[in-house]
Protein backbone atom coordinates (compact mmCIF):
# COMPACT_ATOMS: atom_id res chain seq x y z
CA UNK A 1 -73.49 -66.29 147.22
CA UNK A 2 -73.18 -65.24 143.89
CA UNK A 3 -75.71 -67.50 141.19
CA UNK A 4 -74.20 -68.74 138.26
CA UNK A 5 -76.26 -67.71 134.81
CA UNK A 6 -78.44 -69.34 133.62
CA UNK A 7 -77.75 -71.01 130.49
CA UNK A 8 -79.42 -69.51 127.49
CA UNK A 9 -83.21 -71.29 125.99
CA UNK A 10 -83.02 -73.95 123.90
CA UNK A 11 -85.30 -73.04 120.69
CA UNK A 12 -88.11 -75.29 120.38
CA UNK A 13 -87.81 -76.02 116.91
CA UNK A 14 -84.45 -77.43 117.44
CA UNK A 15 -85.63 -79.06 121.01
CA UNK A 16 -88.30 -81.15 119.41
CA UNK A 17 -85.56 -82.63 116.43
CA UNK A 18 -83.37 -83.53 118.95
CA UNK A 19 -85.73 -85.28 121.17
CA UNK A 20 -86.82 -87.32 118.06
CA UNK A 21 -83.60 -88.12 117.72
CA UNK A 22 -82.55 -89.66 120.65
CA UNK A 23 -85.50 -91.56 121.03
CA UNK A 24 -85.20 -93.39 117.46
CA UNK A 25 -81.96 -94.04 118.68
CA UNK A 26 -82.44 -95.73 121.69
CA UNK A 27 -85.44 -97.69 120.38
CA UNK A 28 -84.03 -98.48 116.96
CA UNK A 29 -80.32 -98.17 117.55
CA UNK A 30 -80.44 -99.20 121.04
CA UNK A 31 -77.85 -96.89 121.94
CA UNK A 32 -76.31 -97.33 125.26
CA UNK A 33 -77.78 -94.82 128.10
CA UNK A 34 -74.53 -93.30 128.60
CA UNK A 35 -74.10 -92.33 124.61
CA UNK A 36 -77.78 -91.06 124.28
CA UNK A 37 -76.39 -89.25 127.42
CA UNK A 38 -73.49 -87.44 126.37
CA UNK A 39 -75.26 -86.66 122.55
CA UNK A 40 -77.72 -85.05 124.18
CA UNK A 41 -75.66 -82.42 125.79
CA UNK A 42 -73.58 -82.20 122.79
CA UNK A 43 -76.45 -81.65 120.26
CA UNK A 44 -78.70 -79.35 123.15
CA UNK A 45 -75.70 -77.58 123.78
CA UNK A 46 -75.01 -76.89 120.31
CA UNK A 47 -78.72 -75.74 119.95
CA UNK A 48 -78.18 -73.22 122.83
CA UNK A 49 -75.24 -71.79 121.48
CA UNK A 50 -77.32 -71.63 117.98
CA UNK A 51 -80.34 -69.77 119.57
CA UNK A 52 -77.70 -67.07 120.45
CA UNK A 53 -76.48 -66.69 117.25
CA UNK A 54 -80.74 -66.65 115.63
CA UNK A 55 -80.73 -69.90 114.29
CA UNK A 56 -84.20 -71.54 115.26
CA UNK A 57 -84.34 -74.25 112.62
CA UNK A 58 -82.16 -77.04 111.29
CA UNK A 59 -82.50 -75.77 107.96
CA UNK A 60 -80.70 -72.67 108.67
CA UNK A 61 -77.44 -74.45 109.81
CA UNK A 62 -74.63 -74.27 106.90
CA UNK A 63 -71.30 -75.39 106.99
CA UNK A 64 -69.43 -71.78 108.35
CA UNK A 65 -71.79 -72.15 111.46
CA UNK A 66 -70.82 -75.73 111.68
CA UNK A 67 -66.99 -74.93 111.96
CA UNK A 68 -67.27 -71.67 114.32
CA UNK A 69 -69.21 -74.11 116.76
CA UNK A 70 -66.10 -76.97 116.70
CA UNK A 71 -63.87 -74.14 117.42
CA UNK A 72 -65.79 -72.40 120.07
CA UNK A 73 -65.72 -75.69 121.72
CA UNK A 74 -61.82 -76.01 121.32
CA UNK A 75 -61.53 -72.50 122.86
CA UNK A 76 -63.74 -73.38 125.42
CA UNK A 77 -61.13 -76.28 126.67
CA UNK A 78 -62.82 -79.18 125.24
CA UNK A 79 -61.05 -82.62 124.97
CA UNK A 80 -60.63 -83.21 120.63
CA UNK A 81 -62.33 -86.69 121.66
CA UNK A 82 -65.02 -83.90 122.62
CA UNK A 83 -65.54 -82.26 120.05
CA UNK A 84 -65.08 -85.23 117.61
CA UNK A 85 -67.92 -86.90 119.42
CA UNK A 86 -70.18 -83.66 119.25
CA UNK A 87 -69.40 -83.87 115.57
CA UNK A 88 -70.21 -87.71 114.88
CA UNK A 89 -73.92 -86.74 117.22
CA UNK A 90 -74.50 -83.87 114.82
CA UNK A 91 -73.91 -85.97 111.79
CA UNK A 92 -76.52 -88.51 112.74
CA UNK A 93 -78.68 -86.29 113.58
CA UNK A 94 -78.82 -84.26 110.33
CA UNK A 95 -79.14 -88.24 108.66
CA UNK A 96 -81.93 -88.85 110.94
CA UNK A 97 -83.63 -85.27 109.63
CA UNK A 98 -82.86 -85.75 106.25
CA UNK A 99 -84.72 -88.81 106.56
CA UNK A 100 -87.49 -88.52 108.55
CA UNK A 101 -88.27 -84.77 108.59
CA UNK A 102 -87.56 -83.74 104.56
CA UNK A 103 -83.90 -81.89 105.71
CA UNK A 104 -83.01 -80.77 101.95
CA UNK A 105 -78.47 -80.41 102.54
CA UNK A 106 -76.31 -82.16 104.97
CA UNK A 107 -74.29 -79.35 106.39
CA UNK A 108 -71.28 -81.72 107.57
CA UNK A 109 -70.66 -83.99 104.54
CA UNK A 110 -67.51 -82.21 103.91
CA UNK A 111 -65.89 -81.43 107.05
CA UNK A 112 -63.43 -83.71 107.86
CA UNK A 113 -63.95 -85.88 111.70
CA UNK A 114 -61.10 -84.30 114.45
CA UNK A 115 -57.90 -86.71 113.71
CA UNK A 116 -57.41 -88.36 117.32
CA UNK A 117 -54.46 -89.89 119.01
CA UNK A 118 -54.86 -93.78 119.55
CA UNK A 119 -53.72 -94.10 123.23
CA UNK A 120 -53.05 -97.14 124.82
CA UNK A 121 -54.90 -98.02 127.78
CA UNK A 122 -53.76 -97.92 130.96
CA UNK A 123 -52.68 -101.65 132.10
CA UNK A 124 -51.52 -102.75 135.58
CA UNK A 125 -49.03 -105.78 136.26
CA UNK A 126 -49.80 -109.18 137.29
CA UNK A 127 -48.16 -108.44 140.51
CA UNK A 128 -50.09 -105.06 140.52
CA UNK A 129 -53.66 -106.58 140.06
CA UNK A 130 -52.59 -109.28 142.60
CA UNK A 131 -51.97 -106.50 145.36
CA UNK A 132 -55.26 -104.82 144.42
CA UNK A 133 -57.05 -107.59 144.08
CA UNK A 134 -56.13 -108.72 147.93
CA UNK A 135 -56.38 -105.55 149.81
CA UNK A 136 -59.51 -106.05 151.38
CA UNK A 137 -59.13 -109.66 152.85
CA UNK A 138 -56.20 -109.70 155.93
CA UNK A 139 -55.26 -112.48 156.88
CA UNK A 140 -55.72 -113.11 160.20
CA UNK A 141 -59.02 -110.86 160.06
CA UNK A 142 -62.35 -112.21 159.86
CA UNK A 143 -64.16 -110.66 156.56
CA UNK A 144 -66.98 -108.01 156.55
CA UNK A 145 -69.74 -108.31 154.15
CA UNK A 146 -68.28 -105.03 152.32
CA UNK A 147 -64.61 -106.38 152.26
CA UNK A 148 -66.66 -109.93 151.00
CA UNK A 149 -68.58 -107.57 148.36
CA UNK A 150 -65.77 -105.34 147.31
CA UNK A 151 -63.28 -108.43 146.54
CA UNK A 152 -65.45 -110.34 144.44
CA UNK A 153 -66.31 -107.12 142.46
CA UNK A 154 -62.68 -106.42 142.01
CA UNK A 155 -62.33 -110.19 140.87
CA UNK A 156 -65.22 -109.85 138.39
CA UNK A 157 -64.04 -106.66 136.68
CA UNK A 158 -60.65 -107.85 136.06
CA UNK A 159 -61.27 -111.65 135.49
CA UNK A 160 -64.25 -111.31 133.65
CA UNK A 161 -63.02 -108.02 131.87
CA UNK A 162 -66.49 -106.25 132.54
CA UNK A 163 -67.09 -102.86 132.63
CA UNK A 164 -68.29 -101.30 136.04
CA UNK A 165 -72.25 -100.77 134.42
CA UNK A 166 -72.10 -104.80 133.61
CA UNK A 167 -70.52 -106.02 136.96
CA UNK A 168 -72.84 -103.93 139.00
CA UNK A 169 -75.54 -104.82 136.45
CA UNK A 170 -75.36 -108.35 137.41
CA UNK A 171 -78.49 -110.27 138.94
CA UNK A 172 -78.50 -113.75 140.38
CA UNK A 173 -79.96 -114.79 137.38
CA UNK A 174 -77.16 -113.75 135.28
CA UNK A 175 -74.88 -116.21 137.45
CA UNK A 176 -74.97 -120.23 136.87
CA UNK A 177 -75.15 -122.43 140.25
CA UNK A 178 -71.71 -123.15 139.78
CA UNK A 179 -70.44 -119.87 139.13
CA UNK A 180 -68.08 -120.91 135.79
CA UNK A 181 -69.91 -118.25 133.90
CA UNK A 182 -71.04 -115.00 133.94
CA UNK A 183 -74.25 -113.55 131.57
CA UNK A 184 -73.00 -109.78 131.06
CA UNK A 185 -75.24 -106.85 129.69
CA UNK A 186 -73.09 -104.96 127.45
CA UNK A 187 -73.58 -101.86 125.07
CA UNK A 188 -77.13 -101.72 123.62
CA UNK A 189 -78.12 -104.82 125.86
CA UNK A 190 -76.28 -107.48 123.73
CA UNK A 191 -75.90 -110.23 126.44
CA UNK A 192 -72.44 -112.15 126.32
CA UNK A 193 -70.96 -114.95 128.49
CA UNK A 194 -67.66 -114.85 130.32
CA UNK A 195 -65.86 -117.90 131.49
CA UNK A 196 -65.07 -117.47 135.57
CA UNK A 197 -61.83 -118.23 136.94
CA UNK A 198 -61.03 -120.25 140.26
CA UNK A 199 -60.10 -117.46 142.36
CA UNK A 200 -62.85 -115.10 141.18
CA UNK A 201 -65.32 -117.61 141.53
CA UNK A 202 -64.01 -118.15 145.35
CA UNK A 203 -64.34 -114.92 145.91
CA UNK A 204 -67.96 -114.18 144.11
CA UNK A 205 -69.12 -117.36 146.04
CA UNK A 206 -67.98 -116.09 149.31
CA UNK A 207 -69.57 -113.07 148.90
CA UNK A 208 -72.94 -114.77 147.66
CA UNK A 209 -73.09 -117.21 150.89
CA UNK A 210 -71.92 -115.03 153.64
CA UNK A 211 -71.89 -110.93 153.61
CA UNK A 212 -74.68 -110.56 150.63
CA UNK A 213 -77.06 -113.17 152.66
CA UNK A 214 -76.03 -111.08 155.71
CA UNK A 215 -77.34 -107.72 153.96
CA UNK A 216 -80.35 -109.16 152.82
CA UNK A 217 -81.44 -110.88 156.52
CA UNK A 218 -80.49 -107.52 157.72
CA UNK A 219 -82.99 -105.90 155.25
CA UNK A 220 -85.79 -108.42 156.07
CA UNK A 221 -85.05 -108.18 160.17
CA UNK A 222 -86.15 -104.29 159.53
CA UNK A 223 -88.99 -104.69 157.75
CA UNK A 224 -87.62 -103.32 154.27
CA UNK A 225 -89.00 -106.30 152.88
CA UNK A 226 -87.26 -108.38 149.49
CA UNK A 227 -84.10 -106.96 148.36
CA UNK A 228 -82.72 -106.20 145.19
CA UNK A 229 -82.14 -109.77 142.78
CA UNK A 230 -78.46 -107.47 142.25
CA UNK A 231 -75.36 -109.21 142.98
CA UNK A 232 -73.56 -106.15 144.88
CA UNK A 233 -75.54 -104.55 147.22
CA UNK A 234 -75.71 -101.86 149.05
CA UNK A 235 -76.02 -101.46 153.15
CA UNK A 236 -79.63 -100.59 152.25
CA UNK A 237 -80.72 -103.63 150.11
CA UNK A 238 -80.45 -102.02 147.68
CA UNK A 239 -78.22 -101.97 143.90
CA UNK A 240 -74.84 -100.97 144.55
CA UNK A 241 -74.61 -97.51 142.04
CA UNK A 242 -72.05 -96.73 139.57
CA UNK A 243 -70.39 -94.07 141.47
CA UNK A 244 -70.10 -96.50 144.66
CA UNK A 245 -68.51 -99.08 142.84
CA UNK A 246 -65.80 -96.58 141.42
CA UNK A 247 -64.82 -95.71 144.60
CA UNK A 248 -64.42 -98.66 146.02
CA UNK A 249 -61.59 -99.38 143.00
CA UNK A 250 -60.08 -96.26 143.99
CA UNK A 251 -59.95 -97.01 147.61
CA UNK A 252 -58.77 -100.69 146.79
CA UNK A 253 -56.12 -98.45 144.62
CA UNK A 254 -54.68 -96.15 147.87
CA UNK A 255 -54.93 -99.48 149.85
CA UNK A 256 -52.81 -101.17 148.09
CA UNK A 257 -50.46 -98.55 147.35
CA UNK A 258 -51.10 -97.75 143.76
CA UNK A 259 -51.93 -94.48 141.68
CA UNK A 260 -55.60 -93.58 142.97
CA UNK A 261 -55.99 -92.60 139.13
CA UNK A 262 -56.48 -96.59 138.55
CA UNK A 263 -60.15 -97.25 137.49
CA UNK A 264 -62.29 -99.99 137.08
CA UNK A 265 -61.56 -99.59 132.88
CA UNK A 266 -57.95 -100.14 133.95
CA UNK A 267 -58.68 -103.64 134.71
CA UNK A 268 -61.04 -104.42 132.21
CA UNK A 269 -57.69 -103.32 129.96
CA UNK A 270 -55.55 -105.49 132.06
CA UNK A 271 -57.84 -108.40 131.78
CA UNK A 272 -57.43 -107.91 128.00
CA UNK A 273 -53.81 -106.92 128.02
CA UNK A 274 -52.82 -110.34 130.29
CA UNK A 275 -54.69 -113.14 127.89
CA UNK A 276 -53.14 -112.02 124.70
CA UNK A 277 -49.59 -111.33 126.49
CA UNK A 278 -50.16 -114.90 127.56
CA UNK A 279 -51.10 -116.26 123.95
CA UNK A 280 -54.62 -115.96 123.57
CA UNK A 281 -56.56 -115.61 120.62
CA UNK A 282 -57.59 -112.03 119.72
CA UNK A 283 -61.16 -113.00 118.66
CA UNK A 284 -61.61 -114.93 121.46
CA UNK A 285 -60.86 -111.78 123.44
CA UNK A 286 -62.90 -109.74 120.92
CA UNK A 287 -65.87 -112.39 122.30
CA UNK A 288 -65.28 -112.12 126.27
CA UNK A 289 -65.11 -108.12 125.73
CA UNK A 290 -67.99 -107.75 123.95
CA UNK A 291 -66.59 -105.68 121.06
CA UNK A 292 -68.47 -105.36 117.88
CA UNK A 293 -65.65 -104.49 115.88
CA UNK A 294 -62.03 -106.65 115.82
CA UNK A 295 -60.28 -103.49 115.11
CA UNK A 296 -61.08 -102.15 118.84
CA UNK A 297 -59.55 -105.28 120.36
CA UNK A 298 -56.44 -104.97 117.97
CA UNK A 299 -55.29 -101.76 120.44
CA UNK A 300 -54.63 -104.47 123.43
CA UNK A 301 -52.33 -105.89 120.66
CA UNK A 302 -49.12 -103.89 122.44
CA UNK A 303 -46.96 -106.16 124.19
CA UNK A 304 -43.92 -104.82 126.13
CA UNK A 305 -40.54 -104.99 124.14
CA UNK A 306 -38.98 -107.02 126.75
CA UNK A 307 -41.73 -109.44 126.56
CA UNK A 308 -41.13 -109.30 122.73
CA UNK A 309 -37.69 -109.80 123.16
CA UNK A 310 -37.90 -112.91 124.99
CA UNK A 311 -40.10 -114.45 123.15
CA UNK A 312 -37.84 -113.75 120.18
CA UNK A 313 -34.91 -115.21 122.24
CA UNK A 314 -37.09 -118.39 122.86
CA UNK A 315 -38.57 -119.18 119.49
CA UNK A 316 -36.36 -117.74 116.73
CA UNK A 317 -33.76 -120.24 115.40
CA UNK A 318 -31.26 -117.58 115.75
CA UNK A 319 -32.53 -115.75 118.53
């Protein structure tokens, strides 16, 4: 079998700035994991493709090189959300030099950030998140502990609206005896709380009392000894991982019949999409999502124009 190459060495005396980087940033920024993530193969990436070209040093990066490197990537196939991230990464880094390491120019003060298309997110009916939502219990069927486990983790991602790393994130110290709340660990570990409906709590309760207790006596009977203080578990004991919990949506998804391209964002959108359709108040919905800015809960502003419509034909005086 054939090896792929090897990519090219990563010149130390860009390495070294970038590992700087990221650290201040998660210590001082406290940058989520997955964003110190993906700027770290933008900005080693860019280094590599630097090396190839002889730059070794910061110092040496100009403007022209800036520009060939955003359209290599566009070439390449990139996504322009891509490349306009690998951009914003590069910016803050050159900041971060010119402030702690004596940089002299900031190459990208005049190239203009990628213009990107606002899409709306994805958003699934009521009726659609009621069939995914129930796919796992059958009537008729006595429960598992995974089908116990994989409803209330449905229920918490679309009626708490929390992303998959928060629900799975989730110890039973997060959770209040009676369940009406939830204590979610968002972006850079800002801790919000999230009212709990009736039926989620049902289901989160069920899953508590009967198949997690069943995992963890399991887990004790073999001698594995204490498991995981998580709320979704694995087989083993253990914290349910990110990946597992995505597939369960997308089996929940082909279940009940729906595009297996549904994700667990999709219902932290519909969660979103269903309180202000139904009158709720868009900092209020700011709060329960955990968004720094109002102007990123403005986008779940879109209602349908037949909802529009009616609501016209209801209210105006000569609707």
């Amino acid at each position: 079998m054939r090896k792929s190459p090897s990519p090219p060495p990563l010149p130390p005396g860009l390495a070294g700035s970038i590992l700087d980087f990221l650290d201040a940033m998660r210590v001082e920024a406290g940058l989520a994991r997955n964003t110190l993530a993906a700027y770290r193969t933008d900005l080693e990436g860019l280094g590599r493709w630097l090396g190839e070209r002889g730059v070794i040093d910061w110092s040496d990066l100009d403007e022209d090189r800036i520009i060939e490197w955003l359209g290599h990537r566009r070439t390449g196939g990139a996504a322009e959300t891509s490349v306009a991230r690998g951009l914003v990464a590069l910016r803050m880094l050159v900041r971060f030099l010119i402030l702690e390491s004596g940089l002299k120019k900031d190459p990208t003060a005049r190239i203009p950030t990628p213009k990107l298309k606002r899409l709306l997110p994805a958003t699934l009916s009521p009726e659609d998140v009621e069939r995914l939502l129930g796919v796992f219990l059958v009537d008729g069927q006595p429960p598992d502990w995974r089908a116990e486990r994989d409803t209330a983790l449905l229920e918490v991602l679309y009626a708490a609206g929390a992303r998959i790393s928060e629900a799975l994130g989730l110890t039973t110290n997060d959770l209040p005896p009676d369940l009406s709340s939830l204590r979610l660990h968002g972006k850079g570990d800002k801790m919000r709380v999230v009212p709990l409906g009736r039926r989620a709590r049902a289901a989160l309760e069920r899953w508590l009392e009967n198949g997690r207790l069943t995992v963890v006596r399991q887990r004790k009977a073999a001698g594995a000894g204490m498991a995981s203080s998580s709320v979704f578990l694995s087989r083993s004991g253990r914290p349910l991982d990110r990946s597992s919990g995505w597939r369960r949506v997308k089996e929940a998804a082909r279940l009940a019949g729906l595009p297996e391209s549904i994700s667990p964002h999709d219902l932290r959108h519909s969660f979103a999409t269903h309180l202000l359709a139904g009158g709720a108040d868009l900092r209020a919905v700011q709060e329960m999502l955990g968004h720094a800015s109002i102007r990123t809960t403005e986008i779940y502003t879109h209602l349908d124009v037949e909802h529009v419509q009616t609501v016209h034909r209801m209210h105006h005086p000569r609707g």
